[in-house]
N, C-alpha and C. Protein backbone atom coordinates (compact mmCIF):
# COMPACT_ATOMS: atom_id res chain seq x y z
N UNK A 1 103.86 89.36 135.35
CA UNK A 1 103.91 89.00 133.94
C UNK A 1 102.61 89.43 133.27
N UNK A 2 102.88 89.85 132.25
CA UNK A 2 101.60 90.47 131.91
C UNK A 2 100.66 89.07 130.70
N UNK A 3 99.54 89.08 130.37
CA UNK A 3 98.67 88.23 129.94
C UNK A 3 98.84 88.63 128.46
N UNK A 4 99.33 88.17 127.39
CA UNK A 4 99.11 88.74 125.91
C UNK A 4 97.57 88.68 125.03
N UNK A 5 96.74 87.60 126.12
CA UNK A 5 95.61 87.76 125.15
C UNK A 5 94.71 88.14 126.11
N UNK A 6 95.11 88.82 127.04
CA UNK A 6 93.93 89.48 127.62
C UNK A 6 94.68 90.58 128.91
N UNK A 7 95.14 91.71 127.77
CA UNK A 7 96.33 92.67 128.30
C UNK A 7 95.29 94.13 128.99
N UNK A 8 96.39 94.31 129.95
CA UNK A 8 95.25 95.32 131.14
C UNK A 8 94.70 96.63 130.20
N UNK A 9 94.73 97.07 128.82
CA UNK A 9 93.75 97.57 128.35
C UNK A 9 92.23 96.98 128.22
N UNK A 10 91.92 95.82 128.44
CA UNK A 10 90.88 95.16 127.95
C UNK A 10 89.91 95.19 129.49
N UNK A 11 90.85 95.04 130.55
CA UNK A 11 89.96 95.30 131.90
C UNK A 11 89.83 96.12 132.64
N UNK A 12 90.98 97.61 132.23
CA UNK A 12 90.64 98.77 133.02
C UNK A 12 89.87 99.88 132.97
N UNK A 13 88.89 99.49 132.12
CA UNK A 13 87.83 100.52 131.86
C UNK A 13 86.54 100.91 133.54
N UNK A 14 86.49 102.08 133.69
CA UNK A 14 86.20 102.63 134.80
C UNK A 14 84.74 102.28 135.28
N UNK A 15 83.64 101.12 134.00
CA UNK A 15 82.80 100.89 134.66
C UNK A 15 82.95 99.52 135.25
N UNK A 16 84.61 98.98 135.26
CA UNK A 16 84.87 97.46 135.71
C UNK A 16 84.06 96.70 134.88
N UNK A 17 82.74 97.06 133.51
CA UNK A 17 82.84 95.81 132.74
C UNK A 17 84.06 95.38 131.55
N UNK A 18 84.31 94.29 131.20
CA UNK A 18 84.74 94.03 130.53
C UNK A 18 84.22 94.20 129.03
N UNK A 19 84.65 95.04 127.60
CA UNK A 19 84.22 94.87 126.61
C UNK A 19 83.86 94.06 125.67
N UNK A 20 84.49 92.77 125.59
CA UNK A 20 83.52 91.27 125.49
C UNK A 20 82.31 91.03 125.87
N UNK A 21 81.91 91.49 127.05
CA UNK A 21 80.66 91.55 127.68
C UNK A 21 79.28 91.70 126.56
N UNK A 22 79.82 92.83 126.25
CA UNK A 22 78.90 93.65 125.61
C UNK A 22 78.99 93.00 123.89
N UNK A 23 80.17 93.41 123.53
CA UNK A 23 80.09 93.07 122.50
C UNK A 23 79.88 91.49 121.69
N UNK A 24 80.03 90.29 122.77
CA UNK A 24 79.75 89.19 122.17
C UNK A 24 78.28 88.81 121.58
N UNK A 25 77.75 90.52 121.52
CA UNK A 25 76.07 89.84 121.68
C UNK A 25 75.81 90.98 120.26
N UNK A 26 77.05 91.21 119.56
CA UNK A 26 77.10 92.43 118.59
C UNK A 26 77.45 91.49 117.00
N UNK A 27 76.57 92.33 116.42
CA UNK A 27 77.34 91.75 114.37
C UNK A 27 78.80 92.02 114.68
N UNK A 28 79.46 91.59 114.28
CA UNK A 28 81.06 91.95 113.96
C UNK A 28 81.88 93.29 113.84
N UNK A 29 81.11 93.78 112.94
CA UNK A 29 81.86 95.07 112.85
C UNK A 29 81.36 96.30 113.55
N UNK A 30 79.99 96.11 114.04
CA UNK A 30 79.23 96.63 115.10
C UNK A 30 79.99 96.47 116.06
N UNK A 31 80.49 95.08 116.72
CA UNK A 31 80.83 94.75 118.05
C UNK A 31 82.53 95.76 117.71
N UNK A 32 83.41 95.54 116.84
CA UNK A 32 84.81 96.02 116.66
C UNK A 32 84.72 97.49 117.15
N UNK A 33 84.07 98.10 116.51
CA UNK A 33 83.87 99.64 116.54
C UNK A 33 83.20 99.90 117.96
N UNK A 34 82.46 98.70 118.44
CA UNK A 34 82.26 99.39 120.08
C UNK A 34 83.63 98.96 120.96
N UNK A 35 83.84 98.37 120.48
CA UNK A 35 85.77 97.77 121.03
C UNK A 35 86.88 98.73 120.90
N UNK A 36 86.81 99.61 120.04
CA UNK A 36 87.49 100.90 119.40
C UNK A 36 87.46 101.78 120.68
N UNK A 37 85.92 102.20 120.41
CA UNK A 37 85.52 103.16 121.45
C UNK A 37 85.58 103.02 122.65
N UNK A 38 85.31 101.68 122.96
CA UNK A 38 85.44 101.34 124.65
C UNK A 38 87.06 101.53 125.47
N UNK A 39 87.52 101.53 124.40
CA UNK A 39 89.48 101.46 125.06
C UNK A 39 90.21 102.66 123.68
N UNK A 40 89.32 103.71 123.75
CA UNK A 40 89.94 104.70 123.18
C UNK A 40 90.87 105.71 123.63
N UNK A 41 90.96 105.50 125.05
CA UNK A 41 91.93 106.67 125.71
C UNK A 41 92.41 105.52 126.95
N UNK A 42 92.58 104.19 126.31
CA UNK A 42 92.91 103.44 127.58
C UNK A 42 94.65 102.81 126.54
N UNK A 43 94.78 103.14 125.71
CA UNK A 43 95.43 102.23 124.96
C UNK A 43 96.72 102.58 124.55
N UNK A 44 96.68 103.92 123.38
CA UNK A 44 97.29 104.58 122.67
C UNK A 44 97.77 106.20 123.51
N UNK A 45 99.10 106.72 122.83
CA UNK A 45 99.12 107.93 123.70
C UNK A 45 99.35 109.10 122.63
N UNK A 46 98.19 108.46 121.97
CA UNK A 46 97.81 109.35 120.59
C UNK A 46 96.62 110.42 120.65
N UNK A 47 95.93 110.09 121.92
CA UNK A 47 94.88 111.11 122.27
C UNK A 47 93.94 109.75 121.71
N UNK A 48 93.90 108.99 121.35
CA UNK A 48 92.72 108.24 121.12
C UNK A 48 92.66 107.94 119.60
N UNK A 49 92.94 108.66 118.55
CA UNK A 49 92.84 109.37 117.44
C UNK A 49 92.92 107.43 116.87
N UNK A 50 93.98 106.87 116.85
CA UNK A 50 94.08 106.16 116.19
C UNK A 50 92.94 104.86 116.36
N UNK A 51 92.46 104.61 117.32
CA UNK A 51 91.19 103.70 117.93
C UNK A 51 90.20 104.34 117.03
N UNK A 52 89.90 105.84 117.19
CA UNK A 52 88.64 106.27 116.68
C UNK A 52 88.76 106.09 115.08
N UNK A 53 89.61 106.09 114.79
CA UNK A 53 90.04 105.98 112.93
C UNK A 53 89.35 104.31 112.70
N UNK A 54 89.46 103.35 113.79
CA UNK A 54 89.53 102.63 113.52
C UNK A 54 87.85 102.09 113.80
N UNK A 55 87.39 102.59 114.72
CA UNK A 55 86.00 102.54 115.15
C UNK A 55 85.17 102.84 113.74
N UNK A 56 85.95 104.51 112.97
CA UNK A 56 85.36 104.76 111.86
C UNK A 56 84.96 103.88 110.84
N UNK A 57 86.31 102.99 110.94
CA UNK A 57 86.50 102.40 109.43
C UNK A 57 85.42 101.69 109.28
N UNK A 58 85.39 100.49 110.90
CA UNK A 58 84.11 99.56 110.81
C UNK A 58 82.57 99.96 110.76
N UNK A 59 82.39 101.21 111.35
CA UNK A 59 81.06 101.59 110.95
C UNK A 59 80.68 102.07 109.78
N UNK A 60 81.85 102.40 108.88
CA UNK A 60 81.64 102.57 107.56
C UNK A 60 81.57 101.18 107.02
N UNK A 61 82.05 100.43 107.11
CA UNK A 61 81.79 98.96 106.75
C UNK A 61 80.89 98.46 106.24
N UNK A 62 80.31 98.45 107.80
CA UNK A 62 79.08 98.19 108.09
C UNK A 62 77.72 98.97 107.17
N UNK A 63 77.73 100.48 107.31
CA UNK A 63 77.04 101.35 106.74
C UNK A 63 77.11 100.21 105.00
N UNK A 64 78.34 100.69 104.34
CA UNK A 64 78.30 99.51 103.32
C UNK A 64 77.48 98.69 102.81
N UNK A 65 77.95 97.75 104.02
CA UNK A 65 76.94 96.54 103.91
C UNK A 65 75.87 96.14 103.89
N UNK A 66 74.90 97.68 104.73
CA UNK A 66 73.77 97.32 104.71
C UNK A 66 72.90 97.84 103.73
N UNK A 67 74.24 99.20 103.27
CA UNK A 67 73.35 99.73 101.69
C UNK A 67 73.49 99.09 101.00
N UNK A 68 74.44 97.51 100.77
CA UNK A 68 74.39 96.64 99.74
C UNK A 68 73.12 95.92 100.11
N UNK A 69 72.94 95.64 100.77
CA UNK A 69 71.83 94.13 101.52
C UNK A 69 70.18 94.92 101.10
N UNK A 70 70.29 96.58 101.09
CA UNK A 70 68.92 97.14 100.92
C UNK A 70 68.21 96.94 99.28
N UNK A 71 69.56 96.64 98.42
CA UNK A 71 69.11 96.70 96.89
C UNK A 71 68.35 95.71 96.78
């Protein structure tokens, strides 16, 4: 039976860490976009394309946010 909130994209990444790991120690949209990337060719059988769109979005976000926070 498979786990819905913690489905074998989230633990088969080839260095055996888990991406929570890393990212619970990340800003938000920092941590999303390393979540993107970490399970970008583990997920989709889109070539990745759609993870990385999505990695994009949040680092543009982010970028955003911090050119708002600089004024």
């Amino acid at each position: 039976m498979s786990d819905y909130t913690n489905p074998e994209h989230y633990t088969v990444h080839p260095s055996g860490v888990e991406c929570i790991q890393i990212t619970e120690h990340m800003m938000f949209n920092l941590g999303s976009a390393i979540k993107y990337i970490w399970r970008v060719d583990l997920k989709h059988s889109d070539n990745g394309i759609a993870d990385l769109k999505k990695a994009a979005w949040y680092i543009n976000r982010e970028i955003k946010r911090r050119e708002k926070n600089d004024c």
